[in-house]
C-alpha atoms as a PDB file:
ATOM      1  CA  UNK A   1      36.390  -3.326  58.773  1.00  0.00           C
ATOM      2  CA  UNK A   2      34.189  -4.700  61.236  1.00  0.00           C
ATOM      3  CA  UNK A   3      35.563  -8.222  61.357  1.00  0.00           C
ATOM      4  CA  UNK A   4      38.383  -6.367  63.127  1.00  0.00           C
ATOM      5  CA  UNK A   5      36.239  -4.691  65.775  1.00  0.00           C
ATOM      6  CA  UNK A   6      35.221  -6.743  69.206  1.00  0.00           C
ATOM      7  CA  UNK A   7      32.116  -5.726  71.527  1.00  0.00           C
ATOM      8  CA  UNK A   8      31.486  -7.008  74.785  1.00  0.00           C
ATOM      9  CA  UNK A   9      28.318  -6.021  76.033  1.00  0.00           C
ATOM     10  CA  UNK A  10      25.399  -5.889  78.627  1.00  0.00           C
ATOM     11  CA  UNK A  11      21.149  -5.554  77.560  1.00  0.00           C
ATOM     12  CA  UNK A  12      19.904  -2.715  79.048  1.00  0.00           C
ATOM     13  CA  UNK A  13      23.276  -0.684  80.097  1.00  0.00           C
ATOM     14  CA  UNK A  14      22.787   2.656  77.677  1.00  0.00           C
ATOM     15  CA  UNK A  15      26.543   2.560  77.191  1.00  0.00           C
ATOM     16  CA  UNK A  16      26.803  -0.550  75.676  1.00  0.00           C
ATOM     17  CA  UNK A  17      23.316   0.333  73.669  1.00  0.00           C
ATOM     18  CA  UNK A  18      25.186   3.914  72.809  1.00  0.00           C
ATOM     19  CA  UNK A  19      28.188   1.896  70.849  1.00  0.00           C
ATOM     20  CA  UNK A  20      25.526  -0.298  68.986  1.00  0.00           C
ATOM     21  CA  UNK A  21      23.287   2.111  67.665  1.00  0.00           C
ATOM     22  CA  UNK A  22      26.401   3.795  66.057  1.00  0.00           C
ATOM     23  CA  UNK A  23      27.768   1.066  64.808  1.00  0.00           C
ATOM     24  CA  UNK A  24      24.566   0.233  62.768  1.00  0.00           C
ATOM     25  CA  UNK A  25      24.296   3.445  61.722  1.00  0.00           C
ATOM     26  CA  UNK A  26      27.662   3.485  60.076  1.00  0.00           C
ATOM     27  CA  UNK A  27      26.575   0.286  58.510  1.00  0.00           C
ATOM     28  CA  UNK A  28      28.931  -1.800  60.171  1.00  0.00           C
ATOM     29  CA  UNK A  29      27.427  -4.919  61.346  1.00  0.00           C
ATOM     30  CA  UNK A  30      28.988  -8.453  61.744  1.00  0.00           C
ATOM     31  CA  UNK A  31      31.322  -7.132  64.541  1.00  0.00           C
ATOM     32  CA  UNK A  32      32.537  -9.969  66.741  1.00  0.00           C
ATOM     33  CA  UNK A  33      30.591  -9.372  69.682  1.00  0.00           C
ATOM     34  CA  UNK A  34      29.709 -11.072  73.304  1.00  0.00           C
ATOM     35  CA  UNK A  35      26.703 -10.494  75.344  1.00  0.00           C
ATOM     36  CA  UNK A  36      27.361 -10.725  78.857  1.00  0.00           C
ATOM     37  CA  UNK A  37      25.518 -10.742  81.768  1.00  0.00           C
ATOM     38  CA  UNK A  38      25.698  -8.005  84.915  1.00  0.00           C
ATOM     39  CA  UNK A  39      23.464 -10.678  87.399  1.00  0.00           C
ATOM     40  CA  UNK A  40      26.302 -13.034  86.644  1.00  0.00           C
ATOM     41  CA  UNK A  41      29.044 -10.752  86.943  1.00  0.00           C
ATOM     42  CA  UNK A  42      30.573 -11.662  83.674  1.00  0.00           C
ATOM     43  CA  UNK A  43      31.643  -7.997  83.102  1.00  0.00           C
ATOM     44  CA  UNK A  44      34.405  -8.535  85.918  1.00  0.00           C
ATOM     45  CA  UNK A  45      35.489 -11.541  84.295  1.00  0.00           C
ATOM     46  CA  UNK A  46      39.484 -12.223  83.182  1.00  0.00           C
ATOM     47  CA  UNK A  47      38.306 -11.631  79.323  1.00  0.00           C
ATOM     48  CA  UNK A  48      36.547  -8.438  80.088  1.00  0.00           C
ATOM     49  CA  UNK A  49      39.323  -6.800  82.465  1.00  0.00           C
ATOM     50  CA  UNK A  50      41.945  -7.734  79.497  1.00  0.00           C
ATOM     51  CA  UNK A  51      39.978  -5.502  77.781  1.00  0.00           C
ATOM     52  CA  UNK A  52      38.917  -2.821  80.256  1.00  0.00           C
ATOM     53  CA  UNK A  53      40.898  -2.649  83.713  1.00  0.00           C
ATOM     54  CA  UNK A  54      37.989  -0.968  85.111  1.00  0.00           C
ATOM     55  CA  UNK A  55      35.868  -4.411  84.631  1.00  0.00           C
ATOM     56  CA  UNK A  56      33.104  -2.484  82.805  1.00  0.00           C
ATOM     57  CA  UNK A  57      30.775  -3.383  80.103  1.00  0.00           C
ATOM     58  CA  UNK A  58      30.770  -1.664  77.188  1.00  0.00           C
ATOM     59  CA  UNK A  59      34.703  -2.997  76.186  1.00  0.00           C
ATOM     60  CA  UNK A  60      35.127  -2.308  72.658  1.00  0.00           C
ATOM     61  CA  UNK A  61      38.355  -2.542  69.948  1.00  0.00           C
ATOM     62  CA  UNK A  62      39.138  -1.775  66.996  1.00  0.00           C
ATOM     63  CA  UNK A  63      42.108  -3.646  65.538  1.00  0.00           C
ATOM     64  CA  UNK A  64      44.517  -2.835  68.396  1.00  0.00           C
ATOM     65  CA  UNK A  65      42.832   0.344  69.386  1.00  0.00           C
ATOM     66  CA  UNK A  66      41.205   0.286  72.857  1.00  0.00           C
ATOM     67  CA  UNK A  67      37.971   2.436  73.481  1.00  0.00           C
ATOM     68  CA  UNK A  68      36.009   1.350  76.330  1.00  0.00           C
ATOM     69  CA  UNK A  69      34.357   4.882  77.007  1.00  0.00           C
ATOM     70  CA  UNK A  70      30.735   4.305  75.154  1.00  0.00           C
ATOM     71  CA  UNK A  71      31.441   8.351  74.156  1.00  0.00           C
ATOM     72  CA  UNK A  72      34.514   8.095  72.682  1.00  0.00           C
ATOM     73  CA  UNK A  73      33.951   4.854  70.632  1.00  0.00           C
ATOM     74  CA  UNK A  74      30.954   6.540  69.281  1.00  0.00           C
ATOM     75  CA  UNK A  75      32.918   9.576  68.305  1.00  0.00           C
ATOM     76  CA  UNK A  76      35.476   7.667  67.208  1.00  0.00           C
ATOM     77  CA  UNK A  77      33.530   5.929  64.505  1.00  0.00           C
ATOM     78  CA  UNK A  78      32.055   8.754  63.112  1.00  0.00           C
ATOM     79  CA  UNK A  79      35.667   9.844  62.645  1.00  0.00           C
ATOM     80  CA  UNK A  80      36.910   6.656  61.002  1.00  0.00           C
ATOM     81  CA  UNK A  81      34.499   5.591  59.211  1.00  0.00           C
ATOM     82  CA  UNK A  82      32.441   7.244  55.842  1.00  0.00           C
ATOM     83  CA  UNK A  83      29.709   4.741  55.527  1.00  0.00           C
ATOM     84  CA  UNK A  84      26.219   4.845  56.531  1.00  0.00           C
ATOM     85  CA  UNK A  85      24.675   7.857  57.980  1.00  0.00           C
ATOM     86  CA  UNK A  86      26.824  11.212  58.548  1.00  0.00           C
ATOM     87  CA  UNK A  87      26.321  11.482  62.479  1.00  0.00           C
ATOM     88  CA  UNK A  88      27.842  14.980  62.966  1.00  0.00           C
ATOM     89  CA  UNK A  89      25.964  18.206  61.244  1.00  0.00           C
ATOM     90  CA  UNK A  90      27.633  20.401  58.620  1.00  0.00           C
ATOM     91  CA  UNK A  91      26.067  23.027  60.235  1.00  0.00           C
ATOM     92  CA  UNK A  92      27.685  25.009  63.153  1.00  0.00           C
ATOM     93  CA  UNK A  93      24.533  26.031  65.156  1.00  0.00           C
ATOM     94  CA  UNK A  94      23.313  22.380  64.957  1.00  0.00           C
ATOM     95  CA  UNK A  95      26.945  20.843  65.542  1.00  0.00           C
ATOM     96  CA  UNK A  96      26.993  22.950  68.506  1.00  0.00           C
ATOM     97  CA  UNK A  97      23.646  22.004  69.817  1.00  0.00           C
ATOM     98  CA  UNK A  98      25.010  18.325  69.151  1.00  0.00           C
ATOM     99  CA  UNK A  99      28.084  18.334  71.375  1.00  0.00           C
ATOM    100  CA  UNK A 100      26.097  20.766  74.148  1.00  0.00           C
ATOM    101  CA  UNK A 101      22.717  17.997  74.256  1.00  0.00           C
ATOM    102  CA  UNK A 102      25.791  14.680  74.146  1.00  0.00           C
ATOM    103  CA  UNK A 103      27.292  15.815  77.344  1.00  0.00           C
ATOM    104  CA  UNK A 104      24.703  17.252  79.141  1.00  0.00           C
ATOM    105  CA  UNK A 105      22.815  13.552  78.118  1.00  0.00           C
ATOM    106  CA  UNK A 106      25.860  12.097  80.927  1.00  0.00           C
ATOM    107  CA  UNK A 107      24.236  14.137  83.822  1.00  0.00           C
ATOM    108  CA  UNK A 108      20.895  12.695  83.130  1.00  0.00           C
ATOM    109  CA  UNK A 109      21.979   9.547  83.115  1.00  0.00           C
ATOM    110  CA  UNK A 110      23.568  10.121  86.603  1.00  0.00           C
ATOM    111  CA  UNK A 111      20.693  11.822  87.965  1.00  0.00           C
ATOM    112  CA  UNK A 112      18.546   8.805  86.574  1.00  0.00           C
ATOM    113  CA  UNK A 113      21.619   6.063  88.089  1.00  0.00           C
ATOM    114  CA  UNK A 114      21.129   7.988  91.262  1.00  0.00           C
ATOM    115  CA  UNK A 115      17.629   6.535  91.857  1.00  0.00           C
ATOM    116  CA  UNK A 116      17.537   3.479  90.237  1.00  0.00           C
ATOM    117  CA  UNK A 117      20.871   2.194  91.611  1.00  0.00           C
ATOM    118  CA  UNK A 118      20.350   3.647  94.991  1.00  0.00           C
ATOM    119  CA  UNK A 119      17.262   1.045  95.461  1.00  0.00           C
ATOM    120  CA  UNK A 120      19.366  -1.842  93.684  1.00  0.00           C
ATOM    121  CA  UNK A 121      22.679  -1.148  95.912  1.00  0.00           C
ATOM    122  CA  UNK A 122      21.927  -0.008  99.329  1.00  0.00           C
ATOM    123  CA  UNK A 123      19.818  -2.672 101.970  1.00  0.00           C
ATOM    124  CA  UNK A 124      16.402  -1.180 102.748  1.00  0.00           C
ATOM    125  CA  UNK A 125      17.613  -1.095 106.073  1.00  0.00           C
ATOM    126  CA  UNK A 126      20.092   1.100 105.542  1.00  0.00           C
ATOM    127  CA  UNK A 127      18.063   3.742 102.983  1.00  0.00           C
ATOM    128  CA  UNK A 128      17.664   7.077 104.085  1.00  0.00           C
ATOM    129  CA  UNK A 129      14.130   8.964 103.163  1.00  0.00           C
ATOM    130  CA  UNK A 130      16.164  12.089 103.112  1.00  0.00           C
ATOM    131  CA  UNK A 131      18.769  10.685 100.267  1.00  0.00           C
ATOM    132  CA  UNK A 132      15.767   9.398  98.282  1.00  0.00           C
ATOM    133  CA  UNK A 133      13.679  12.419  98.380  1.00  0.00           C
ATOM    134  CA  UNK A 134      17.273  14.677  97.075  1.00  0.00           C
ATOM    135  CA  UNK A 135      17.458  12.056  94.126  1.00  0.00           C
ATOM    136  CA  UNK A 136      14.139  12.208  93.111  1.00  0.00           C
ATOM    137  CA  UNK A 137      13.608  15.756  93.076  1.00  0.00           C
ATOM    138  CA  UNK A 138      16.878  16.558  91.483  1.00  0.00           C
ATOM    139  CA  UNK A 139      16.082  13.195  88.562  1.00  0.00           C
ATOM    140  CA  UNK A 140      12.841  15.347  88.241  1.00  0.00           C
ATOM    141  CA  UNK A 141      13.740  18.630  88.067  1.00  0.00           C
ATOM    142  CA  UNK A 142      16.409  17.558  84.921  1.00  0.00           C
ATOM    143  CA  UNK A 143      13.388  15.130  83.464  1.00  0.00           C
ATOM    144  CA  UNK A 144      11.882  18.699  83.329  1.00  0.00           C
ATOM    145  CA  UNK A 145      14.791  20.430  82.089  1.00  0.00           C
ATOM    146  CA  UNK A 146      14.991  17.973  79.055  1.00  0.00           C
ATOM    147  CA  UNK A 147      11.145  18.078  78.666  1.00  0.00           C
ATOM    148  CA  UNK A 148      11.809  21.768  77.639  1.00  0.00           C
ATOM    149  CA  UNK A 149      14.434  21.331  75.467  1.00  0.00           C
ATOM    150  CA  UNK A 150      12.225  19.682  73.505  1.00  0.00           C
ATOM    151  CA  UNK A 151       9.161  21.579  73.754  1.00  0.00           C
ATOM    152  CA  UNK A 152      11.771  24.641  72.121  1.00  0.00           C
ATOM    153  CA  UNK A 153      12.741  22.749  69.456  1.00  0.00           C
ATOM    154  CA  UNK A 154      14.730  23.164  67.122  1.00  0.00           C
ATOM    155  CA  UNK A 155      13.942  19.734  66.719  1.00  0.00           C
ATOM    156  CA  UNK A 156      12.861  16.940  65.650  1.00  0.00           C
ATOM    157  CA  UNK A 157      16.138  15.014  66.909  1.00  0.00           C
ATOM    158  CA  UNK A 158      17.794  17.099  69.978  1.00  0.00           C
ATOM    159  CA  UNK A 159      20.501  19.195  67.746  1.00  0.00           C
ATOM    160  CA  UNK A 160      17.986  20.017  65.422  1.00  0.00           C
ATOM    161  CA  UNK A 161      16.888  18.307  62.016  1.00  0.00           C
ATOM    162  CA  UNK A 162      19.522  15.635  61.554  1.00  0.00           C
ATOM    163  CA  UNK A 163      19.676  12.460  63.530  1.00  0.00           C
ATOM    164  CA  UNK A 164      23.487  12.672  65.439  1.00  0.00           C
ATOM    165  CA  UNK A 165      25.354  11.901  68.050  1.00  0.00           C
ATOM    166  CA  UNK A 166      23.361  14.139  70.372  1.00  0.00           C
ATOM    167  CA  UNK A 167      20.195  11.464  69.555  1.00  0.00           C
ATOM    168  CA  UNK A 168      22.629   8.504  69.602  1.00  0.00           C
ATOM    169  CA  UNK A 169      24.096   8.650  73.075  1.00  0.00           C
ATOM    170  CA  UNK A 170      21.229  10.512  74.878  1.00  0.00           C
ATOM    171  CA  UNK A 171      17.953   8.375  73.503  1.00  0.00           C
ATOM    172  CA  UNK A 172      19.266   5.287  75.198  1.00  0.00           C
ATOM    173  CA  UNK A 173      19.055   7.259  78.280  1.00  0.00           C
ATOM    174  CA  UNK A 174      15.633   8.322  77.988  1.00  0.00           C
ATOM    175  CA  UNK A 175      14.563   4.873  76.567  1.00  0.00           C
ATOM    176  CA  UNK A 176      15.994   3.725  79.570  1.00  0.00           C
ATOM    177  CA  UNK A 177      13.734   5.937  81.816  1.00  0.00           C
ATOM    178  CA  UNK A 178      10.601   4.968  80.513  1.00  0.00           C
ATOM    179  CA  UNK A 179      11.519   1.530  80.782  1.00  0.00           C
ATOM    180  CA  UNK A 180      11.327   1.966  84.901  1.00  0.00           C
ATOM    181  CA  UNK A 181       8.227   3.317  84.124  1.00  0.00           C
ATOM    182  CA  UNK A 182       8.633   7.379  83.593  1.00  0.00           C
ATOM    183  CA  UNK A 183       5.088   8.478  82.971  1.00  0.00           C
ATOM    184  CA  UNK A 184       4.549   9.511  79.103  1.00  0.00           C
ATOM    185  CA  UNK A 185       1.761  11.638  79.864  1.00  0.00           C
ATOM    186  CA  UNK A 186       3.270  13.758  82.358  1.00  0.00           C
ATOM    187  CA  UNK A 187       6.394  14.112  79.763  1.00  0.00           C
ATOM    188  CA  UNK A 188       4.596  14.433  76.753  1.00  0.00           C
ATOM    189  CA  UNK A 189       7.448  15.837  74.506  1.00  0.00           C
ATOM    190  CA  UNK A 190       9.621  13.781  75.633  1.00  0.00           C
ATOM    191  CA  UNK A 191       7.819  10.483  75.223  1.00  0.00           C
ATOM    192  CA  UNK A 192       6.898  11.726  71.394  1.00  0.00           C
ATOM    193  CA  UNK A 193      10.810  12.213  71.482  1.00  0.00           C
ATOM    194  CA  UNK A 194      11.218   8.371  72.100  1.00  0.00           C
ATOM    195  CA  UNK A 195       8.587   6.860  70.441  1.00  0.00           C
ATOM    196  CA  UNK A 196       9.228   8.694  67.256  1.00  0.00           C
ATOM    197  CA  UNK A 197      12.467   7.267  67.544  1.00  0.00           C
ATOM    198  CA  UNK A 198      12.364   3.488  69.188  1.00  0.00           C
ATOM    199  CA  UNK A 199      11.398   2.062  66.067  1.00  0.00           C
ATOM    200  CA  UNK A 200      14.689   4.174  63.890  1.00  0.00           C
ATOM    201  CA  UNK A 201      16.139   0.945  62.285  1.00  0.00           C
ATOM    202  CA  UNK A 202      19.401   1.123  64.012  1.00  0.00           C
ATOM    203  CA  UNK A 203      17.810   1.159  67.838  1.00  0.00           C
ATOM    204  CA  UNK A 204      15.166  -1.573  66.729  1.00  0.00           C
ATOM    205  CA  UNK A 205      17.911  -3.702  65.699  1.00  0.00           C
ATOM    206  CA  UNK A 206      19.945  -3.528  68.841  1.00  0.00           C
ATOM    207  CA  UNK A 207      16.774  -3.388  71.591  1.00  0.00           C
ATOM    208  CA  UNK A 208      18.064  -4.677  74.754  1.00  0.00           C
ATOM    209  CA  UNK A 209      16.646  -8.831  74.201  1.00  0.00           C
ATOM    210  CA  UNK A 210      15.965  -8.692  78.016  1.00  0.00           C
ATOM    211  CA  UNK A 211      13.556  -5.728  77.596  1.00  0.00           C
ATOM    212  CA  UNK A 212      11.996  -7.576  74.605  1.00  0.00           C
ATOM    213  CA  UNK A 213      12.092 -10.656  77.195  1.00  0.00           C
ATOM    214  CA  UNK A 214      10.043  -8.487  80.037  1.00  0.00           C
ATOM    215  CA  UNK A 215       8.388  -5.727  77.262  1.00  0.00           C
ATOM    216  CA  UNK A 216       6.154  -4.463  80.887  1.00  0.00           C
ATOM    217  CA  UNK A 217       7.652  -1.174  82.384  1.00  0.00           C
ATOM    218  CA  UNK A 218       8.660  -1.085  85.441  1.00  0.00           C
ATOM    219  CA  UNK A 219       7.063   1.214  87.928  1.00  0.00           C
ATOM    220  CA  UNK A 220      10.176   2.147  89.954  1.00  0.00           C
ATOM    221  CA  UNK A 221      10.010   5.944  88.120  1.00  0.00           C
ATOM    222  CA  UNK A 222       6.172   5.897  87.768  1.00  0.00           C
ATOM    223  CA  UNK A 223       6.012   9.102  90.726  1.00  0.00           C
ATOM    224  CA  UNK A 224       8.538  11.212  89.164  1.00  0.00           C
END
């Protein structure tokens, strides 16, 4: 089974960290895989745009099936395969929680891209205070939005008592916030959220190396 799957991936993008986790949950490791670098622009290369047109990292397949969207690979799998852990609840409140938490994960992750990239991609010289100041305060008020969710419960994992897919494609989000330096004491349940969970077998095993390379946070996120 998983001599027939291909990753090509990127340390640190939660997408590519999204298809990972699942796959070593399922128990299916010694995928051919390919870490490539964003700094070098590998991920627009020829063999990555055979893959995905869209030149974007993560670029996953599965015999001759195609599934380049992190959420749909990780769905996917859970489908297809029986082994490892079950990653979707029997139960229909917690299944619902599950698909509600997954999707609403994708606006945090904008709301998080939003600041991070906007200091990456646009020339200090051309940064507006005004644009910064709307994408902090709307990154914050979801931080805060999330913060409850888990301060409600039903917890321990965001659907509820099972790890899922809700934990698997929103945690590397949240990892990836306190990794540009989101403070744990103002977020309390959130950061018991991720350090309960950074140490799960499945996200040890497929850490970004580059964060393992530069373990210090960043401070970008330290005022939010």
């Amino acid at each position: 089974m998983a001599q027939d799957m291909t990753l090509l991936w990127g340390s640190g993008s939660p997408p590519c960290w999204r298809v990972m986790i699942t796959l070593e949950e399922k128990k299916l490791q010694g995928y051919n895989q390919e870490l490539l670098s964003f700094e070098k622009m590998e991920h627009k290369s020829k063999k990555v745009m055979d893959m995905n047109p869209r030149g974007q990292l993560p670029s996953f397949k599965y015999k001759d099936y195609t599934l380049n969207e992190s959420y749909a690979a990780c769905m996917y799998l859970e489908s297809q395969f029986k082994s490892g852990e079950k990653l979707i609840p029997d139960c229909p409140a917690e299944k619902a929680m599950m698909y509600q938490r997954m999707f609403e994960g994708l606006t945090l992750n904008q709301k998080a891209g939003d600041v991070i990239y906007y200091n990456w991609k646009v020339p200090e010289g051309e940064r507006h205070d005004s644009a910064i100041k709307r994408n902090r305060e709307a990154l914050t008020a979801e931080i805060k939005l999330w913060e409850g969710y888990l301060q409600k419960g039903p917890g321990p994992f965001l659907a509820g008592k099972s790890f899922s897919l809700a934990d698997v494609t929103v945690f590397p989000g949240i990892a990836y916030l306190f990794h540009f330096g989101l403070c744990e004491k103002r977020y309390p349940k959130l950061a018991a959220y991720y350090n309960s969970l950074k140490d799960r077998p499945s996200i040890r095993a497929t850490w970004p190396p580059t964060w393992k390379e530069s373990p210090q946070p960043q401070d970008l996120l330290k005022d939010i």
